[in-house]
PDB file of N, CA and C in Angstrom:
ATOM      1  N   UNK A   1     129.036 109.066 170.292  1.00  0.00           N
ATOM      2  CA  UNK A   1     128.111 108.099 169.713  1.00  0.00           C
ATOM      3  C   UNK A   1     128.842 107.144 168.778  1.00  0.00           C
ATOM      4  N   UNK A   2     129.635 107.814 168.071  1.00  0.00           N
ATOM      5  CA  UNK A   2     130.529 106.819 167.051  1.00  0.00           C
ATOM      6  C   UNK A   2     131.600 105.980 167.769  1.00  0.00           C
ATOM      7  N   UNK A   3     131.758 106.145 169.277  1.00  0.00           N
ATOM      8  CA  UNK A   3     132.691 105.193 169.566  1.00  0.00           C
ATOM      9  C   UNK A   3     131.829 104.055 170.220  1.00  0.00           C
ATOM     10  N   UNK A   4     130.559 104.614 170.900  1.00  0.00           N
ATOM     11  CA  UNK A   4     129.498 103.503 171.221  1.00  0.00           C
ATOM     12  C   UNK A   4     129.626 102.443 170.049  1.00  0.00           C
ATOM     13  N   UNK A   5     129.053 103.100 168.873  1.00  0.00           N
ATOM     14  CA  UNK A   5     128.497 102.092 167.594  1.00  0.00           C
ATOM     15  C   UNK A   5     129.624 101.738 167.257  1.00  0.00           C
ATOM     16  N   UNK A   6     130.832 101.595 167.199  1.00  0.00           N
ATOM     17  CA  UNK A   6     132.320 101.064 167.041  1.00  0.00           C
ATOM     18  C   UNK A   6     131.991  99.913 168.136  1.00  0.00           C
ATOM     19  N   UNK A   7     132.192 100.330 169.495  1.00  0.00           N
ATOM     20  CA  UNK A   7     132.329  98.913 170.642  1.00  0.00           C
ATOM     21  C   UNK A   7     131.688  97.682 170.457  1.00  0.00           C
ATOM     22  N   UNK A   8     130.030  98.652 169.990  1.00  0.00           N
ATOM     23  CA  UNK A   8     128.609  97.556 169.786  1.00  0.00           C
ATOM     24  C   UNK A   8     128.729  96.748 168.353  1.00  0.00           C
ATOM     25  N   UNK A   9     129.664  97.090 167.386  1.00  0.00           N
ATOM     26  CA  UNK A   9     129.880  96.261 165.911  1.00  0.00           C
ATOM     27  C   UNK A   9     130.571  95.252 166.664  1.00  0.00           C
ATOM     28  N   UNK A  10     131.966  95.741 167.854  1.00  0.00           N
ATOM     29  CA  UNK A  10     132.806  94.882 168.035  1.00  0.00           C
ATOM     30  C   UNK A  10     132.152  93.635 169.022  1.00  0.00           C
ATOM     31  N   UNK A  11     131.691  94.046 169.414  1.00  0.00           N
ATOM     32  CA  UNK A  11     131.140  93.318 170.800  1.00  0.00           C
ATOM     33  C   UNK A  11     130.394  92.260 170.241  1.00  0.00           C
ATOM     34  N   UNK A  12     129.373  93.189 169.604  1.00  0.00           N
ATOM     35  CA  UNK A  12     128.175  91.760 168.161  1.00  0.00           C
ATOM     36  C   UNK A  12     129.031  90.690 167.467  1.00  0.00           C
ATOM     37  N   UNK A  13     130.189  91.543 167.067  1.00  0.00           N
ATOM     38  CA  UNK A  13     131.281  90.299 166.241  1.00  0.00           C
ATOM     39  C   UNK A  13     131.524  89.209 167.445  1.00  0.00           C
ATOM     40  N   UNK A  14     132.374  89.651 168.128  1.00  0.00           N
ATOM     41  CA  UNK A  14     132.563  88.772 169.169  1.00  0.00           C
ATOM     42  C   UNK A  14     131.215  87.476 169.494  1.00  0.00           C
ATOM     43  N   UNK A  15     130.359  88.105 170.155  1.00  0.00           N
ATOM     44  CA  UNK A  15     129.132  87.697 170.971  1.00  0.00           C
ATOM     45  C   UNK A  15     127.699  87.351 170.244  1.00  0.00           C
ATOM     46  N   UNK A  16     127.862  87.469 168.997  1.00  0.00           N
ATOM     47  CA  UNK A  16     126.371  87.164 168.187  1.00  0.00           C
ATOM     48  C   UNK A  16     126.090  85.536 168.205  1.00  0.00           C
ATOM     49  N   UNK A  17     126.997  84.597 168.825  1.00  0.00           N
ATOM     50  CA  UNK A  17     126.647  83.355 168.528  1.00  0.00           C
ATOM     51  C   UNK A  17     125.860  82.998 169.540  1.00  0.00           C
ATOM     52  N   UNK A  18     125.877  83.490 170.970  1.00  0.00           N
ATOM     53  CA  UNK A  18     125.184  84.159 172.215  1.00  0.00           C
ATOM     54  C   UNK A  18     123.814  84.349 172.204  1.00  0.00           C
ATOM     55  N   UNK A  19     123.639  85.226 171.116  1.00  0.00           N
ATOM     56  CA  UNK A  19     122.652  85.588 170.904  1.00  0.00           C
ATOM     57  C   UNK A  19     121.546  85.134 170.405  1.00  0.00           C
ATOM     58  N   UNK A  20     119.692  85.241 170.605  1.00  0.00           N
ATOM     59  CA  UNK A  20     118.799  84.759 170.049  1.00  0.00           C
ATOM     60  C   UNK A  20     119.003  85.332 168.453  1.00  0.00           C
ATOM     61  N   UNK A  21     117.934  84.379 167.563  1.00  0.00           N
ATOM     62  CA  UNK A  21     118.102  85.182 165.720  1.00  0.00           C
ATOM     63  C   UNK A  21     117.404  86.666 166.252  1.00  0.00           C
ATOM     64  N   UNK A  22     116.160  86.622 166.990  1.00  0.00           N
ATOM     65  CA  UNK A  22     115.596  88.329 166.883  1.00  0.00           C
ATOM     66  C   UNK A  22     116.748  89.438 167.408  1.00  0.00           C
ATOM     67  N   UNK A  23     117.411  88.874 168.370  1.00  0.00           N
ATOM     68  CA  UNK A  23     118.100  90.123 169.164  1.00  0.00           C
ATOM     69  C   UNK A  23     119.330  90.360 167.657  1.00  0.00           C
ATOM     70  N   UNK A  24     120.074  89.175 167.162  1.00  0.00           N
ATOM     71  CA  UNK A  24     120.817  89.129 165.828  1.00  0.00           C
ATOM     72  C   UNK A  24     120.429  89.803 165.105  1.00  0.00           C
ATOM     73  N   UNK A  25     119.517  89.670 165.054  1.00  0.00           N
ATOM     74  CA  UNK A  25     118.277  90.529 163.794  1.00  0.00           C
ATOM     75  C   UNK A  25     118.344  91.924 163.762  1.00  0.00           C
ATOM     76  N   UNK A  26     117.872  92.196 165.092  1.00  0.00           N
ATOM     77  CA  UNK A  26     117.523  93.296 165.543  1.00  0.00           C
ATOM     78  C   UNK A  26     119.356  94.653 165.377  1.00  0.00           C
ATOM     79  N   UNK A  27     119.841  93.493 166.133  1.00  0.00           N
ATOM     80  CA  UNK A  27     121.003  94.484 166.326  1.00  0.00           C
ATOM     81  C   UNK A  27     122.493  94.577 164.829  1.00  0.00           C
ATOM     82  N   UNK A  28     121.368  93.564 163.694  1.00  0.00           N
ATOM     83  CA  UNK A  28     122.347  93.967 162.606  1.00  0.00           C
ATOM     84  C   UNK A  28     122.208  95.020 162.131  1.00  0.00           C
ATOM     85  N   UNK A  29     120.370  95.099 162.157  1.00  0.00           N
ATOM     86  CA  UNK A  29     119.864  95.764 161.225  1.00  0.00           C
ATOM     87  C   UNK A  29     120.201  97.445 161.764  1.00  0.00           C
ATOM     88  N   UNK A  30     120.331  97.725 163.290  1.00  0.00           N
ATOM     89  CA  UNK A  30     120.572  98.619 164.181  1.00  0.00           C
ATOM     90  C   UNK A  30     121.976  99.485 163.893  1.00  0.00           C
ATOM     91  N   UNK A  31     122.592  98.549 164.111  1.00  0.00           N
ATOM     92  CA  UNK A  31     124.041  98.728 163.603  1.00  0.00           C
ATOM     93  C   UNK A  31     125.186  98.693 162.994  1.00  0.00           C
ATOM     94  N   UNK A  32     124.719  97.736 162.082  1.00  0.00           N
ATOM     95  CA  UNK A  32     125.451  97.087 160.574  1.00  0.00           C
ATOM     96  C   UNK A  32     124.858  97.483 159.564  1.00  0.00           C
ATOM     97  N   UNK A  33     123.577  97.662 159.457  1.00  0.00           N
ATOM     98  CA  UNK A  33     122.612  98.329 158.228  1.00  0.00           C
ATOM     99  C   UNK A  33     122.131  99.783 158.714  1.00  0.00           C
ATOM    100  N   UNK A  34     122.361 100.370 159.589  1.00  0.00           N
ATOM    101  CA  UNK A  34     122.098 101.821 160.132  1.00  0.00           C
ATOM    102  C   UNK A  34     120.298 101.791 160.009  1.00  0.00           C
ATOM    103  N   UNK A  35     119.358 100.996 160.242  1.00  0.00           N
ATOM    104  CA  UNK A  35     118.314 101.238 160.225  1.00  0.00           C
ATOM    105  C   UNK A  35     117.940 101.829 161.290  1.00  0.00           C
ATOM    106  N   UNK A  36     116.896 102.566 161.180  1.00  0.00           N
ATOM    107  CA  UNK A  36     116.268 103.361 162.117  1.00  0.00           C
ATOM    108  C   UNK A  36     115.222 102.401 163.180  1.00  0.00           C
ATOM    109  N   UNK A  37     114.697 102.715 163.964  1.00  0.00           N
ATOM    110  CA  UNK A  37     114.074 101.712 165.000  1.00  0.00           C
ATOM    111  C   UNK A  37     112.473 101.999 164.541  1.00  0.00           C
ATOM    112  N   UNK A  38     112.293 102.894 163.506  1.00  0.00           N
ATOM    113  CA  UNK A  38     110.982 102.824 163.084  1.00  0.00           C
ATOM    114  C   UNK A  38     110.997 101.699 161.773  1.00  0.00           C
ATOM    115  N   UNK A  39     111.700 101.633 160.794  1.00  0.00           N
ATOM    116  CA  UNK A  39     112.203 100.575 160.300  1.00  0.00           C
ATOM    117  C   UNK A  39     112.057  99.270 160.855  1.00  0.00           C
ATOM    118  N   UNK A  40     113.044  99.468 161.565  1.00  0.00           N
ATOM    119  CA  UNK A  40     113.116  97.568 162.342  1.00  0.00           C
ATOM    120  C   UNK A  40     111.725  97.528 162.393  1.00  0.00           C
ATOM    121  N   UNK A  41     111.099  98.466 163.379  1.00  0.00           N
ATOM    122  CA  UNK A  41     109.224  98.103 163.666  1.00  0.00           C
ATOM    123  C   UNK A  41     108.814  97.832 162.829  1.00  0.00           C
ATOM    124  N   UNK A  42     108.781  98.614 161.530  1.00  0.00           N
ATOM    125  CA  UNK A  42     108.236  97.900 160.472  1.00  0.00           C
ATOM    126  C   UNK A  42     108.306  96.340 159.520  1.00  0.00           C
ATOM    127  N   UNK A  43     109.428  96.220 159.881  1.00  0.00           N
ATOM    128  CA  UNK A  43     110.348  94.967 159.116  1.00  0.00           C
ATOM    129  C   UNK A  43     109.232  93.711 159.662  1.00  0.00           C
ATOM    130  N   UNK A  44     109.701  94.232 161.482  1.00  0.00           N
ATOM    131  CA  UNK A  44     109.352  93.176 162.301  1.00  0.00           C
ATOM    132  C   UNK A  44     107.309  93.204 162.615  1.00  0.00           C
ATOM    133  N   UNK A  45     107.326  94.081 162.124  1.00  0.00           N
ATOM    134  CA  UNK A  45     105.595  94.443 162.703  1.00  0.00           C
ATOM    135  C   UNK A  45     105.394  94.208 164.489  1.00  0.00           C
ATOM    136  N   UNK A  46     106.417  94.998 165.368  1.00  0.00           N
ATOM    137  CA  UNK A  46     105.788  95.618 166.349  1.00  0.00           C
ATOM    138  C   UNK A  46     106.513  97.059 166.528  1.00  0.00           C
ATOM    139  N   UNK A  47     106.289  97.107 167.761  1.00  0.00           N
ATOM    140  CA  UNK A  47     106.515  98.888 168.017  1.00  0.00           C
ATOM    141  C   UNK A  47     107.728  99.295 168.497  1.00  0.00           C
ATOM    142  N   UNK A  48     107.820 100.430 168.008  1.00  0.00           N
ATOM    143  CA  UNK A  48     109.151 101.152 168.434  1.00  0.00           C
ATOM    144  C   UNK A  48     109.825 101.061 169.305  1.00  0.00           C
ATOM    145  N   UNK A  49     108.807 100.861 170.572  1.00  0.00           N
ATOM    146  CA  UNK A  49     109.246 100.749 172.306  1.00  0.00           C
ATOM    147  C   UNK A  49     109.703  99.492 171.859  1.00  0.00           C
ATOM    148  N   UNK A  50     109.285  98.270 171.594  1.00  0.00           N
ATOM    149  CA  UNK A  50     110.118  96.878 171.634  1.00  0.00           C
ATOM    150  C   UNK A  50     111.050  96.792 170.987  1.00  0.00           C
ATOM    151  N   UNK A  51     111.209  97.655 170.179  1.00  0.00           N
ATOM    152  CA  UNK A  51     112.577  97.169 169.269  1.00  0.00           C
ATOM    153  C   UNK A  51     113.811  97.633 170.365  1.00  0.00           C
ATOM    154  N   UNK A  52     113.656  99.219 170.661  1.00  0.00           N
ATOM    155  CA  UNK A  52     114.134  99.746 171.280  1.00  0.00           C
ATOM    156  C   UNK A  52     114.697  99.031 172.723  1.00  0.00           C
ATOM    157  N   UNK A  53     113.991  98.842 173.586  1.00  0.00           N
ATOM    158  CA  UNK A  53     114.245  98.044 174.612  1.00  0.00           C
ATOM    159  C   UNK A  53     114.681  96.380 174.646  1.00  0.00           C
ATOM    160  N   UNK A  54     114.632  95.942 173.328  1.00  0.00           N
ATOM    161  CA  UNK A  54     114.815  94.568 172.834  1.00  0.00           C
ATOM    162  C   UNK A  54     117.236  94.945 172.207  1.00  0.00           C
ATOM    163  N   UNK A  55     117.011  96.207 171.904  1.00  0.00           N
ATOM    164  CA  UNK A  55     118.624  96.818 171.588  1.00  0.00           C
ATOM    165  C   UNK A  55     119.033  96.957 172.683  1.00  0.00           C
ATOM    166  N   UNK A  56     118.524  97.510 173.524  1.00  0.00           N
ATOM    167  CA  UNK A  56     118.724  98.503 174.594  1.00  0.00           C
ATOM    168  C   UNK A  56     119.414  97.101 175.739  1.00  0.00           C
ATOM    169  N   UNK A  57     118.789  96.139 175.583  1.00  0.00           N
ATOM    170  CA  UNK A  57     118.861  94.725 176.411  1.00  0.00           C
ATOM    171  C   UNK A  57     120.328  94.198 176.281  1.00  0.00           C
ATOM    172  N   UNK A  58     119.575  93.756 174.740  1.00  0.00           N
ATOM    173  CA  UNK A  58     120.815  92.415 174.014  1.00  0.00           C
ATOM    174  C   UNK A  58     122.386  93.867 174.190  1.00  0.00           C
ATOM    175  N   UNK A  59     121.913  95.060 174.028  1.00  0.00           N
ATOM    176  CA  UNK A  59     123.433  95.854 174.090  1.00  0.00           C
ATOM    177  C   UNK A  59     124.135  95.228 175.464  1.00  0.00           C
ATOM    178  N   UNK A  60     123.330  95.369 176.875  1.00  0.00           N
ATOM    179  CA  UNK A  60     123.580  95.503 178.288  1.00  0.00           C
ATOM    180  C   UNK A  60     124.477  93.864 178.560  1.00  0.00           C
ATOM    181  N   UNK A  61     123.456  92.928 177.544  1.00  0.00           N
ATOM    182  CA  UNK A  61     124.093  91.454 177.585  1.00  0.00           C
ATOM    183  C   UNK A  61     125.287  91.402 177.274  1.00  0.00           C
ATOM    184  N   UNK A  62     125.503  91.842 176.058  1.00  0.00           N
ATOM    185  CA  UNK A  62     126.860  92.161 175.045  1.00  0.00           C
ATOM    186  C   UNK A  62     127.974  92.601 176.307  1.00  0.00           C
ATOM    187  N   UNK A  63     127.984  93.736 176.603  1.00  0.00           N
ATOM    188  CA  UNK A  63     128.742  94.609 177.854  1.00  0.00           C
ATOM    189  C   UNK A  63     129.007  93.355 179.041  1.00  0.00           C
ATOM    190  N   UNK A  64     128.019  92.700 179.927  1.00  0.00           N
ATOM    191  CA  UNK A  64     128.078  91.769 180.745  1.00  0.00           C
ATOM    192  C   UNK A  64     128.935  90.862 180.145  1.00  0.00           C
ATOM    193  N   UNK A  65     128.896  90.266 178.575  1.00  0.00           N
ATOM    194  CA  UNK A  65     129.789  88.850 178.396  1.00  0.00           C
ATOM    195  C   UNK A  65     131.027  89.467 178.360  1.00  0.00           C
ATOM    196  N   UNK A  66     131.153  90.477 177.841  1.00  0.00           N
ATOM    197  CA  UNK A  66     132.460  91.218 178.146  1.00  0.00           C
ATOM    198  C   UNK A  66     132.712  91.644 179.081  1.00  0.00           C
ATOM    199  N   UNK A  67     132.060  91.786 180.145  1.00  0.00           N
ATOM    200  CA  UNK A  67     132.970  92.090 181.261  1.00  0.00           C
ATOM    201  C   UNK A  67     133.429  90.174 181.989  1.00  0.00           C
ATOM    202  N   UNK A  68     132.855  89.487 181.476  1.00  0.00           N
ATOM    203  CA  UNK A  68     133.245  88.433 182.106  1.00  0.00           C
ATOM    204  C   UNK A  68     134.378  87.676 181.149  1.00  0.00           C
ATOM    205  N   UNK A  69     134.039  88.042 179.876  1.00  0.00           N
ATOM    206  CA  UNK A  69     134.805  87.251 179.121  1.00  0.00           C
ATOM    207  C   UNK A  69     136.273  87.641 178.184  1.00  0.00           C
ATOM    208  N   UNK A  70     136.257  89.103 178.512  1.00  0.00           N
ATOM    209  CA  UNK A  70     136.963  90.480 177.791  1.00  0.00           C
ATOM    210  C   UNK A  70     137.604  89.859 176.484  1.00  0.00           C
ATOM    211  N   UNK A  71     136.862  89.390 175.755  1.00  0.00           N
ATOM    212  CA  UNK A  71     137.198  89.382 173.815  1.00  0.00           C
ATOM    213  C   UNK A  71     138.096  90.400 173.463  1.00  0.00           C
ATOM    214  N   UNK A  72     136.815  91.565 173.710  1.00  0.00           N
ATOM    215  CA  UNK A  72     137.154  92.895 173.228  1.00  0.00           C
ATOM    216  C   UNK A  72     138.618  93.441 173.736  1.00  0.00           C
ATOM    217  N   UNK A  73     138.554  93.139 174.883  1.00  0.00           N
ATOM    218  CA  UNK A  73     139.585  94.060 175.671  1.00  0.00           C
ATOM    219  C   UNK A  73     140.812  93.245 175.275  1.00  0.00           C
ATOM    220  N   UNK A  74     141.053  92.289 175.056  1.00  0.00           N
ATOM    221  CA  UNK A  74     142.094  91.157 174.274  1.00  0.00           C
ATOM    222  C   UNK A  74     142.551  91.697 172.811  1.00  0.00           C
ATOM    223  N   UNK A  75     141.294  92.309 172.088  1.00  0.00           N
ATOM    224  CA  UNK A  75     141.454  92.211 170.962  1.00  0.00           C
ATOM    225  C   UNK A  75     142.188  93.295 170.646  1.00  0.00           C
ATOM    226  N   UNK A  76     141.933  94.460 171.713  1.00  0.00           N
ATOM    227  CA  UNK A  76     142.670  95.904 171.427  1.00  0.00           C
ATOM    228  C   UNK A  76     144.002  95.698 171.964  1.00  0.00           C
ATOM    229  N   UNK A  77     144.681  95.086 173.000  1.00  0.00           N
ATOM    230  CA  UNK A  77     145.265  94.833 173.696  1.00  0.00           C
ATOM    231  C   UNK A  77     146.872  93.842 172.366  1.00  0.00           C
ATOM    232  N   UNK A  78     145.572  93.177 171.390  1.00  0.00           N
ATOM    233  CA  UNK A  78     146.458  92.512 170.684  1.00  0.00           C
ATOM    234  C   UNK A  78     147.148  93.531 169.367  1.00  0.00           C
ATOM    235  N   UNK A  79     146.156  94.151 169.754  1.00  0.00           N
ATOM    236  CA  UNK A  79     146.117  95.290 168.466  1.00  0.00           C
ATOM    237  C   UNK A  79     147.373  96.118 168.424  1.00  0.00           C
ATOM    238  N   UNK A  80     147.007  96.834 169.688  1.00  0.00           N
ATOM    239  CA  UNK A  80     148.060  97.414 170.153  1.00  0.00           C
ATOM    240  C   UNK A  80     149.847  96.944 170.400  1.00  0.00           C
ATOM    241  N   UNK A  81     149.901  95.332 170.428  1.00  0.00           N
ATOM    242  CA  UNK A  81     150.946  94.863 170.422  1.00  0.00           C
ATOM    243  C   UNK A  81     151.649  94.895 169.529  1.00  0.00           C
ATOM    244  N   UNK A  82     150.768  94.666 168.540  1.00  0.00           N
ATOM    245  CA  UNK A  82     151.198  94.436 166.785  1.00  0.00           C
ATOM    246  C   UNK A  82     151.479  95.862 166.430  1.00  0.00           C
ATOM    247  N   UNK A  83     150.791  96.793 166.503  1.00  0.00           N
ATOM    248  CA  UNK A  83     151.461  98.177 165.924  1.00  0.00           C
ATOM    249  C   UNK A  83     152.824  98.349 166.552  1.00  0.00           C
ATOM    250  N   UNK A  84     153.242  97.896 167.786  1.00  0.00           N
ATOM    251  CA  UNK A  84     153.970  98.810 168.251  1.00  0.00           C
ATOM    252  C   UNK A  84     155.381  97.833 167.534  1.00  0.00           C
ATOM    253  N   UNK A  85     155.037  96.497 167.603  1.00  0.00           N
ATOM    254  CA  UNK A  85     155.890  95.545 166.223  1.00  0.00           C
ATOM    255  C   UNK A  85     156.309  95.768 165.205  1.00  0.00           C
ATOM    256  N   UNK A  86     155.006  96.572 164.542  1.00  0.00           N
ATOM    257  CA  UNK A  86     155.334  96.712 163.131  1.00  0.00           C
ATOM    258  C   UNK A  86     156.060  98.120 163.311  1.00  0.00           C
ATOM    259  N   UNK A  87     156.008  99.353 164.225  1.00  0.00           N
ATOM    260  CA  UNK A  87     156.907  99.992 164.552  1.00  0.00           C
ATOM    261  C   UNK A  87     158.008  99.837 164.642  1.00  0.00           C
ATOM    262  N   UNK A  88     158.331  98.986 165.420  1.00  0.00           N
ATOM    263  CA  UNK A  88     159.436  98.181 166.012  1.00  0.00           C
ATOM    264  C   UNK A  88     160.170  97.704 164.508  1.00  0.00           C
ATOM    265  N   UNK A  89     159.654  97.497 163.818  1.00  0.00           N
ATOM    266  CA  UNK A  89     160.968  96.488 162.579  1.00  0.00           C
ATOM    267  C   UNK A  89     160.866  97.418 161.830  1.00  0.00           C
ATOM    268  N   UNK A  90     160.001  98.241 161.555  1.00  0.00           N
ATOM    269  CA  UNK A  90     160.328  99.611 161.024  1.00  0.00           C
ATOM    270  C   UNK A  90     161.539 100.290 161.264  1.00  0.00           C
ATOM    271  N   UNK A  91     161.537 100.615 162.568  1.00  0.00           N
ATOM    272  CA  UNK A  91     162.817 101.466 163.508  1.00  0.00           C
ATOM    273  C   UNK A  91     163.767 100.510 163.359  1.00  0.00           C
ATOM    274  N   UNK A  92     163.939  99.524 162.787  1.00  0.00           N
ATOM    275  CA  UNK A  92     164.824  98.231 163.530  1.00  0.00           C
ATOM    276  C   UNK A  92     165.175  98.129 164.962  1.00  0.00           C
ATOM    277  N   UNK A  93     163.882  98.283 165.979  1.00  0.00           N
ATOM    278  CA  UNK A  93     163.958  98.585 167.516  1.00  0.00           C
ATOM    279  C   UNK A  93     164.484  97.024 167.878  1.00  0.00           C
ATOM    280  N   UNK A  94     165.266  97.224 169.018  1.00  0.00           N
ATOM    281  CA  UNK A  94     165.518  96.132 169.788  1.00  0.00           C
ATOM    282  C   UNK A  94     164.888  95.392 170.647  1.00  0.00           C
ATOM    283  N   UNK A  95     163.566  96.187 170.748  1.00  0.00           N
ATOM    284  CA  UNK A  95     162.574  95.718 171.993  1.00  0.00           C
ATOM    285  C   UNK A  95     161.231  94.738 171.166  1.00  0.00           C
ATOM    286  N   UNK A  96     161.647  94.551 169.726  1.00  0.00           N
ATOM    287  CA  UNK A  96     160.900  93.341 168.703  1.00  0.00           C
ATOM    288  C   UNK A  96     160.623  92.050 169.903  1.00  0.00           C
ATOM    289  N   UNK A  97     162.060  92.041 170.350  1.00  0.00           N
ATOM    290  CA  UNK A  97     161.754  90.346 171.318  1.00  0.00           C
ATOM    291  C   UNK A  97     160.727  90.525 172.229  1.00  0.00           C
ATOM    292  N   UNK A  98     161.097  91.739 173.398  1.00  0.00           N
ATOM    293  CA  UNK A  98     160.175  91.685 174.014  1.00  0.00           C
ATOM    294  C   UNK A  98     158.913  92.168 173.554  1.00  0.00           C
ATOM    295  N   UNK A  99     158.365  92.860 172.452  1.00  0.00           N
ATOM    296  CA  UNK A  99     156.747  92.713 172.087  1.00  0.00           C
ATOM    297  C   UNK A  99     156.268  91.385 171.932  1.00  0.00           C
ATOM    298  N   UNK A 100     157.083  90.494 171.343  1.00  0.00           N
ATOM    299  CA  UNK A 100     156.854  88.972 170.550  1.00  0.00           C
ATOM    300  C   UNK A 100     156.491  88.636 172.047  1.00  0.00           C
ATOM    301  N   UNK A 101     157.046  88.315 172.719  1.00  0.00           N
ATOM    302  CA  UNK A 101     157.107  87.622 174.263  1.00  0.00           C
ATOM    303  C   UNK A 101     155.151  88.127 174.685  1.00  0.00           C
ATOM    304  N   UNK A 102     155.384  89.714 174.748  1.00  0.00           N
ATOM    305  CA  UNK A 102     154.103  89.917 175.430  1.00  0.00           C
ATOM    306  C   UNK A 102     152.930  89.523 174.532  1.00  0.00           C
ATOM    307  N   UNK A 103     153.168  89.426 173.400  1.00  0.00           N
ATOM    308  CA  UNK A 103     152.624  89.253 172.288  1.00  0.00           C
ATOM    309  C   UNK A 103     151.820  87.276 172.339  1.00  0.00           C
ATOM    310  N   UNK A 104     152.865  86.888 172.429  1.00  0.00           N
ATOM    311  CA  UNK A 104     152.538  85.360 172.821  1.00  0.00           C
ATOM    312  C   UNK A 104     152.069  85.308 174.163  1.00  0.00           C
ATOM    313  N   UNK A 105     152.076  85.667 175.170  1.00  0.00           N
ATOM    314  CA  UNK A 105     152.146  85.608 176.825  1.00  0.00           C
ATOM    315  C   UNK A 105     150.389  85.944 176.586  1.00  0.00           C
ATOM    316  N   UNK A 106     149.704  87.071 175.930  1.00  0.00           N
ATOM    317  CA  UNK A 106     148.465  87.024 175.859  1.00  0.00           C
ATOM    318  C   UNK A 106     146.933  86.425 176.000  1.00  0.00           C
ATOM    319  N   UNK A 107     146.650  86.083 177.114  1.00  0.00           N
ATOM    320  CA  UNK A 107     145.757  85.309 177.275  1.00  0.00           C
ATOM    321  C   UNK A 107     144.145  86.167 176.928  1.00  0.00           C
TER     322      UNK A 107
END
């Protein structure tokens, strides 16, 4: 569950400009403010089922722009370059050039 709500912070960062203000709304309060979906109902004055299926949606959208647009998958990808860098001049490794290379080459 905690790596779901990890992807879905990342994905919202990415993709919230995408998004309508309710689904924004909905999915800060979901997963940036840990509110409960009886909450949101209340905030918003309807029912549980809509909030729910209104997350349940804008999540599935989130997943789709990423599979078309892979932010996310870039972002770990960059992530991962840089540690293995800052490894790298740590060790005084020789393979600094080639991270930099894949590092820039990154689309």
């Amino acid at each position: 569950m905690l790596e779901k709500t990890t992807r879905m912070n990342y994905l919202f960062d990415f993709y919230q400009e995408l998004l309508t203000n309710k689904q924004r709304s909905y999915m800060e309060l979901y997963y940036l403010e840990d509110y409960s979906l009886g909450e949101i109902s209340d905030t918003f004055e309807v029912s549980r089922q809509a909030v729910y299926d209104n997350i349940r949606r804008t999540e599935s959208m989130l997943e789709e722009y990423e599979s078309k647009l892979h932010l996310y998958d870039r972002f770990l990808k960059r992530q991962e370059l840089l540690n293995q860098l800052k490894q790298s001049i740590q060790s005084d490794d020789e393979n600094v050039q080639g991270i930099l290379t894949s590092l820039e080459n990154l689309d």
